[in-house]
N, C-alpha and C. Protein backbone atom coordinates (compact mmCIF):
# COMPACT_ATOMS: atom_id res chain seq x y z
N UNK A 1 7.70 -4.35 -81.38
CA UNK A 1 8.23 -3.78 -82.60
C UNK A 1 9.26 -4.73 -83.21
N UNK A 2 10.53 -5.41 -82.27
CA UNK A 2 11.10 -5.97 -82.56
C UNK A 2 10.98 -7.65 -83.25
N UNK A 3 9.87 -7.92 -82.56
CA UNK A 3 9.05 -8.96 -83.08
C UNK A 3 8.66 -9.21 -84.22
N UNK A 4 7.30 -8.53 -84.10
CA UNK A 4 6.70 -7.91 -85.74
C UNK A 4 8.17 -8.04 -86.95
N UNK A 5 9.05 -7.10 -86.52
CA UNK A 5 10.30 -6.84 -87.58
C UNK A 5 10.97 -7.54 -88.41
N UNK A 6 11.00 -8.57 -86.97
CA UNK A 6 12.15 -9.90 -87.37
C UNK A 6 10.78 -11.12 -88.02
N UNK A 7 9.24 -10.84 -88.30
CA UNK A 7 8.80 -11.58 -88.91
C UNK A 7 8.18 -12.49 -88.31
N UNK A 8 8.06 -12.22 -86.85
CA UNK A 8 7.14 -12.81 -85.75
C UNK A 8 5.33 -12.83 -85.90
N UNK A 9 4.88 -13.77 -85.84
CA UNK A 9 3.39 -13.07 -85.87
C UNK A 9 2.52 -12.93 -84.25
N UNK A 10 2.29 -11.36 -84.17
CA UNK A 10 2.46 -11.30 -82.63
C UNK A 10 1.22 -11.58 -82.38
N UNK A 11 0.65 -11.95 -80.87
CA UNK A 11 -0.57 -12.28 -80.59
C UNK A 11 -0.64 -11.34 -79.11
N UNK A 12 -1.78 -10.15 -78.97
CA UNK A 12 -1.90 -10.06 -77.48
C UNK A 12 -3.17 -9.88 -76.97
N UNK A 13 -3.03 -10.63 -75.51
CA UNK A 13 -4.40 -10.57 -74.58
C UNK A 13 -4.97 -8.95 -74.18
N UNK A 14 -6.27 -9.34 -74.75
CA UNK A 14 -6.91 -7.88 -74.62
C UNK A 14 -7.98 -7.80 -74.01
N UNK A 15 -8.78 -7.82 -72.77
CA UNK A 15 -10.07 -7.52 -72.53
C UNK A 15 -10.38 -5.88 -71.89
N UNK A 16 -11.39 -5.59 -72.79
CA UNK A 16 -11.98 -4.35 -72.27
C UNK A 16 -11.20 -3.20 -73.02
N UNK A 17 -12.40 -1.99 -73.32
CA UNK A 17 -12.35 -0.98 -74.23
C UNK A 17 -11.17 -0.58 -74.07
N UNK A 18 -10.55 -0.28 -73.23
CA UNK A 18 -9.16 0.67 -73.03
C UNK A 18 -8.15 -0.31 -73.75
N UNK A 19 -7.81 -1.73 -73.02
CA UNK A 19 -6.75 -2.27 -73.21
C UNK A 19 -6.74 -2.66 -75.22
N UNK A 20 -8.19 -2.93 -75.84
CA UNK A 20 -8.26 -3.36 -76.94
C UNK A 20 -8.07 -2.15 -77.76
N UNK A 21 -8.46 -0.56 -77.36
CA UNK A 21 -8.16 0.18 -78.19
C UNK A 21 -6.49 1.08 -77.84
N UNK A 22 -5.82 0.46 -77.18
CA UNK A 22 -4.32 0.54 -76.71
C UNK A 22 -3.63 -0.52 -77.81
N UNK A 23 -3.99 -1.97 -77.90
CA UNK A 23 -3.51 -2.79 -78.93
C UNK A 23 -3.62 -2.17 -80.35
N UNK A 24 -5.00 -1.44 -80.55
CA UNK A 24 -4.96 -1.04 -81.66
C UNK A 24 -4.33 -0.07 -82.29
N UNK A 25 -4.19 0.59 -81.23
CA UNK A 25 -2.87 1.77 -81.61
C UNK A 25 -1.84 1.07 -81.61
N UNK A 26 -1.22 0.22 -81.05
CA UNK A 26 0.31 -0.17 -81.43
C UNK A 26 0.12 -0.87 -82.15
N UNK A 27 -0.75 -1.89 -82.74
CA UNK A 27 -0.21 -2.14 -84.15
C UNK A 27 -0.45 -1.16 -85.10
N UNK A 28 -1.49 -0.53 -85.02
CA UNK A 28 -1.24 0.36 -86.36
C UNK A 28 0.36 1.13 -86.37
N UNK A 29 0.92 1.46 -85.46
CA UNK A 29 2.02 2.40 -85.21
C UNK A 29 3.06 1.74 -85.69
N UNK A 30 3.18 -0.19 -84.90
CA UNK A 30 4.12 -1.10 -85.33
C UNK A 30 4.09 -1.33 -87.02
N UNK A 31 2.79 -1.35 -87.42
CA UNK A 31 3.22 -1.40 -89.19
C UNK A 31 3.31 -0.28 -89.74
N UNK A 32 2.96 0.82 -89.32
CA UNK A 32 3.64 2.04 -90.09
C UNK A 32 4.97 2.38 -90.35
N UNK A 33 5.53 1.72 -88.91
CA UNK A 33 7.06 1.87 -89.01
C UNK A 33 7.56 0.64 -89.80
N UNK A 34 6.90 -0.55 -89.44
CA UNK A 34 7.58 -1.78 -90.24
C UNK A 34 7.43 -1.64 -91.79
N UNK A 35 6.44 -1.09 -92.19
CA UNK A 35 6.17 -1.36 -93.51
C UNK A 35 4.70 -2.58 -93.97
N UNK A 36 4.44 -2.53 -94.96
CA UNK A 36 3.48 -2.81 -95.32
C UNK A 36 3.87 -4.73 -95.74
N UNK A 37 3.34 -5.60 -94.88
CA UNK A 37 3.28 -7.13 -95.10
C UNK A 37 1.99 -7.87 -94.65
N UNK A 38 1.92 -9.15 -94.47
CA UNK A 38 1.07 -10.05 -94.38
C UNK A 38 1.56 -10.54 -93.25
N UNK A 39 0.82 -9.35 -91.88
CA UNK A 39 1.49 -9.62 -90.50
C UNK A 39 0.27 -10.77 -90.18
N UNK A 40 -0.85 -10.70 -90.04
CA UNK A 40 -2.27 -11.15 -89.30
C UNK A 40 -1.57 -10.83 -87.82
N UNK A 41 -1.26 -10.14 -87.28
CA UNK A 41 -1.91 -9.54 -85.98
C UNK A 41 -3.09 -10.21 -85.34
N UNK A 42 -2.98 -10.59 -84.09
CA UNK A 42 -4.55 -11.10 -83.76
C UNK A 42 -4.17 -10.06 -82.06
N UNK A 43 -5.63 -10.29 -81.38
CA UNK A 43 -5.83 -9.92 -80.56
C UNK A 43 -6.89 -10.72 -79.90
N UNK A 44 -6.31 -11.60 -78.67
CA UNK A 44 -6.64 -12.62 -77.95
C UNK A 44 -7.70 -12.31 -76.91
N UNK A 45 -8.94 -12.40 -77.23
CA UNK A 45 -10.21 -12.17 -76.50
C UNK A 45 -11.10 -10.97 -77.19
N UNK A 46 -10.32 -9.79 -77.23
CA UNK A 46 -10.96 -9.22 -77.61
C UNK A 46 -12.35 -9.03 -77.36
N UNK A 47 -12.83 -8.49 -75.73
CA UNK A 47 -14.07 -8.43 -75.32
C UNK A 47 -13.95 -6.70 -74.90
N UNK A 48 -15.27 -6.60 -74.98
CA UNK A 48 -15.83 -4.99 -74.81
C UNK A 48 -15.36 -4.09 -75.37
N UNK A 49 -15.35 -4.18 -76.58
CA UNK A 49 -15.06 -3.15 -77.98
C UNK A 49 -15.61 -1.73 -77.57
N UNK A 50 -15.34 -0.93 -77.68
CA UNK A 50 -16.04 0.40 -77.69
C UNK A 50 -16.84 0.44 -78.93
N UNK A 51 -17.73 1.28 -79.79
CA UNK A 51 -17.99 1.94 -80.99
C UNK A 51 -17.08 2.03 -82.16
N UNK A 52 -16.95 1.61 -83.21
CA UNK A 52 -15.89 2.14 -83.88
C UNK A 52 -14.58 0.87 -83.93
N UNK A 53 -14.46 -0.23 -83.00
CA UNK A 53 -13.35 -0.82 -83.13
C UNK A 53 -13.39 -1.91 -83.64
N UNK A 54 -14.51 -2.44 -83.65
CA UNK A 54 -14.33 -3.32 -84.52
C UNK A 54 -14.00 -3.18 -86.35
N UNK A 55 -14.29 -1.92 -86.69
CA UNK A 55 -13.84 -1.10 -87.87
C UNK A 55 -12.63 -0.97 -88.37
N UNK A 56 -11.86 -0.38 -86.89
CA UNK A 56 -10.31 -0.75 -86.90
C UNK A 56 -9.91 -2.06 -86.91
N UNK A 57 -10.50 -3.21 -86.55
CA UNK A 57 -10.09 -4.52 -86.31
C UNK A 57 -9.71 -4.77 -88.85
N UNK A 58 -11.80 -4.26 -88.71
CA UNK A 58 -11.16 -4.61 -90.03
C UNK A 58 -10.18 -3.90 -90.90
N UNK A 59 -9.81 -2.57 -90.41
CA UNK A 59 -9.50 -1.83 -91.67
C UNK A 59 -7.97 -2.07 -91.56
N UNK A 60 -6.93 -2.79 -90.13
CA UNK A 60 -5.78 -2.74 -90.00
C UNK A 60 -5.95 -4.50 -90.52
N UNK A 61 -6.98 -5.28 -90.69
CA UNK A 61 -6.57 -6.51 -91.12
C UNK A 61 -6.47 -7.40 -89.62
N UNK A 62 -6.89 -7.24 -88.30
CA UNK A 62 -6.30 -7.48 -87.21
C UNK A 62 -7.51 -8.55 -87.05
N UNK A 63 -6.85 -9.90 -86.91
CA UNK A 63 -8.09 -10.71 -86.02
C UNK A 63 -8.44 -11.25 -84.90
N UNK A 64 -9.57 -11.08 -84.48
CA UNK A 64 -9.89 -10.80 -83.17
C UNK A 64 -10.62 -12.51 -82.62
N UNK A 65 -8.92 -12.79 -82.15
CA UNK A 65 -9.34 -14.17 -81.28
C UNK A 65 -10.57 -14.58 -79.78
N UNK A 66 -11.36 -15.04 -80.46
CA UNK A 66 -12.40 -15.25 -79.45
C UNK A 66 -12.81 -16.26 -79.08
N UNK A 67 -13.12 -16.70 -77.76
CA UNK A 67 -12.79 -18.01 -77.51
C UNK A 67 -14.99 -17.72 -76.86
N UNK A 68 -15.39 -18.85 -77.68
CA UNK A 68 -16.95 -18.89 -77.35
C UNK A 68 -17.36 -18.77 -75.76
N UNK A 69 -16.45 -19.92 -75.04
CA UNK A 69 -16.93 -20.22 -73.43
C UNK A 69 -17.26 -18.98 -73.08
N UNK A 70 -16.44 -17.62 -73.61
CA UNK A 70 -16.69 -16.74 -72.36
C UNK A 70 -18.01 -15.45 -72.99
N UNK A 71 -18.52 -16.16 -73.95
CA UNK A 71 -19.75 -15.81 -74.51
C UNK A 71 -21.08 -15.95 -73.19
N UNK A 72 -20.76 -16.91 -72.72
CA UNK A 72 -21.85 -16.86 -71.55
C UNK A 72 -21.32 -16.19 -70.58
N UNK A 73 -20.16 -15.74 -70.25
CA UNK A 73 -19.78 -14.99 -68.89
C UNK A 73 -20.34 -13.40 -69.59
N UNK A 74 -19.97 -13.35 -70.75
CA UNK A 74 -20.00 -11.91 -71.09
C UNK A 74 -21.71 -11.63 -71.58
N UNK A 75 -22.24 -12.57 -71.78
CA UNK A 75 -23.76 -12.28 -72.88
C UNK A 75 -24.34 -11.15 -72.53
N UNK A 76 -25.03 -10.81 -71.31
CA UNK A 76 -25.86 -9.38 -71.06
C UNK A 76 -24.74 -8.08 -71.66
N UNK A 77 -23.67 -8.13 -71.38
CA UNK A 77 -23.33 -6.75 -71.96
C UNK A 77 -23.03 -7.10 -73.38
N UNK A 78 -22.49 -8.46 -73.73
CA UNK A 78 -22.55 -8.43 -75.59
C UNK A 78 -23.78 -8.02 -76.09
N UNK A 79 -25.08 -8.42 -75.87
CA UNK A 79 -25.71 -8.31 -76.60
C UNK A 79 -26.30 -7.04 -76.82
N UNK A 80 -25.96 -5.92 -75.20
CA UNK A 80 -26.22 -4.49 -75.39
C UNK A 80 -25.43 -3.62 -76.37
N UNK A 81 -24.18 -4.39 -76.79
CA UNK A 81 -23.51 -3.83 -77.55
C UNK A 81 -23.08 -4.78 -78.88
N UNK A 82 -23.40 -5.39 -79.61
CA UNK A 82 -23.59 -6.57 -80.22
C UNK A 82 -23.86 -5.43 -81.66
N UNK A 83 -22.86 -5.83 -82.58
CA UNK A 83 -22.93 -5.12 -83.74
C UNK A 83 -23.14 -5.95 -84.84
N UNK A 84 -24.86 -6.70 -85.16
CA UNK A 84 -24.54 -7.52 -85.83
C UNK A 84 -24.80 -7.62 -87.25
N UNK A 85 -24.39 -6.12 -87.96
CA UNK A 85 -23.87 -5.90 -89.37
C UNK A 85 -22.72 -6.63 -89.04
N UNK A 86 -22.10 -6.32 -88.08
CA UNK A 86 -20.30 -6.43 -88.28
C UNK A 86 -19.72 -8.13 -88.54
N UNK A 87 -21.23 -8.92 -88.63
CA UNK A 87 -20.79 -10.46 -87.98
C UNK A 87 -20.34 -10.36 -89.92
N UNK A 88 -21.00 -9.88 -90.55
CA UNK A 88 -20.66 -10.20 -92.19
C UNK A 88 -19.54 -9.95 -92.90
N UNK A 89 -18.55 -8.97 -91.99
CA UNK A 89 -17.01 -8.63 -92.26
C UNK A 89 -15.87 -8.78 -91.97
N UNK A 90 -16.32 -8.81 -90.62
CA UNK A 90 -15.33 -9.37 -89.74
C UNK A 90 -14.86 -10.57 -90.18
N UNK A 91 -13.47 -10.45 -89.45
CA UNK A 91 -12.66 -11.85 -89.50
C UNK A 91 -12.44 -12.60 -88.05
N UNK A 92 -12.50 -13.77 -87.72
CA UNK A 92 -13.11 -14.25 -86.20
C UNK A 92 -12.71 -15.27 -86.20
N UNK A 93 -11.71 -15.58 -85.11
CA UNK A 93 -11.39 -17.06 -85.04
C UNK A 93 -11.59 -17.01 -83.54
N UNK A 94 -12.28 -18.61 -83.37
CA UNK A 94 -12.42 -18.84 -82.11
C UNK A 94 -11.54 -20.03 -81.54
N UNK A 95 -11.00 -19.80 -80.08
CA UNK A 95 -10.24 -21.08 -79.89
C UNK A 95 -10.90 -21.05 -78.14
N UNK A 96 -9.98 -21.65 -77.52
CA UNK A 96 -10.04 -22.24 -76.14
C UNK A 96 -8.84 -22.77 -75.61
N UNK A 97 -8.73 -22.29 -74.00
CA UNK A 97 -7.25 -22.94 -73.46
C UNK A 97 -7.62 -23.98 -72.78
N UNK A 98 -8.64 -25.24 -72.94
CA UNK A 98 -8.50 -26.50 -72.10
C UNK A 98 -7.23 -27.15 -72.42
N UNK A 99 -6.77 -27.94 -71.72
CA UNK A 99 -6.06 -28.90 -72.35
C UNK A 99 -6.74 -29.68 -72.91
N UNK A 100 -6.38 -30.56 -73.86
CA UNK A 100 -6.42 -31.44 -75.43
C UNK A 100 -6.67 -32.74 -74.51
N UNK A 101 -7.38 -33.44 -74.72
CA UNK A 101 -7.79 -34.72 -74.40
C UNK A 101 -6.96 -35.94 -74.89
N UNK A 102 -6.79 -36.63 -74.36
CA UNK A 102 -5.68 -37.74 -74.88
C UNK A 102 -6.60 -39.14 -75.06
């Protein structure tokens, strides 16, 4: 809360339905109380969405950091649940934690 407030742009690790639809309640809660700005909120992995959340991803503006590599750890259950109207709205950035090559 305090973060967000002072103008922080917060980022948190989320895998799996519970923990991603727990993030999504506190930010919606954190900008209701903060007020209405140009937070971008992200949420770091963001794997195993329930029904319905990626909806919330778009409708709070929240983007859902996804890092490809773990596209092959996860594929059999993405693709059972793979919403792919949603690839046309969504907002999606993908990164990776290797270290940077010198």
């Amino acid at each position: 809360m305090a973060s967000d407030k002072s103008g922080l742009q917060v980022a948190i690790h989320a895998i799996g339905d519970r923990a991603n639809d727990l993030i999504l309640d506190i930010y919606e809660s954190v900008a209701s109380k903060n007020g209405n700005r140009d937070r971008r909120f992200r949420i770091e992995h963001a794997q195993h969405l329930v029904p319905g959340a990626a909806e919330r991803f778009v409708k709070q503006k929240i983007i859902a950091s996804v890092q490809p590599d773990h596209l092959l750890d996860d594929a059999d259950s993405a693709i059972k649940s793979l919403d792919l109207k949603g690839l046309k709205r969504d907002h999606i950035s993908f990164s990776h934690f290797y270290p940077a090559m010198q």
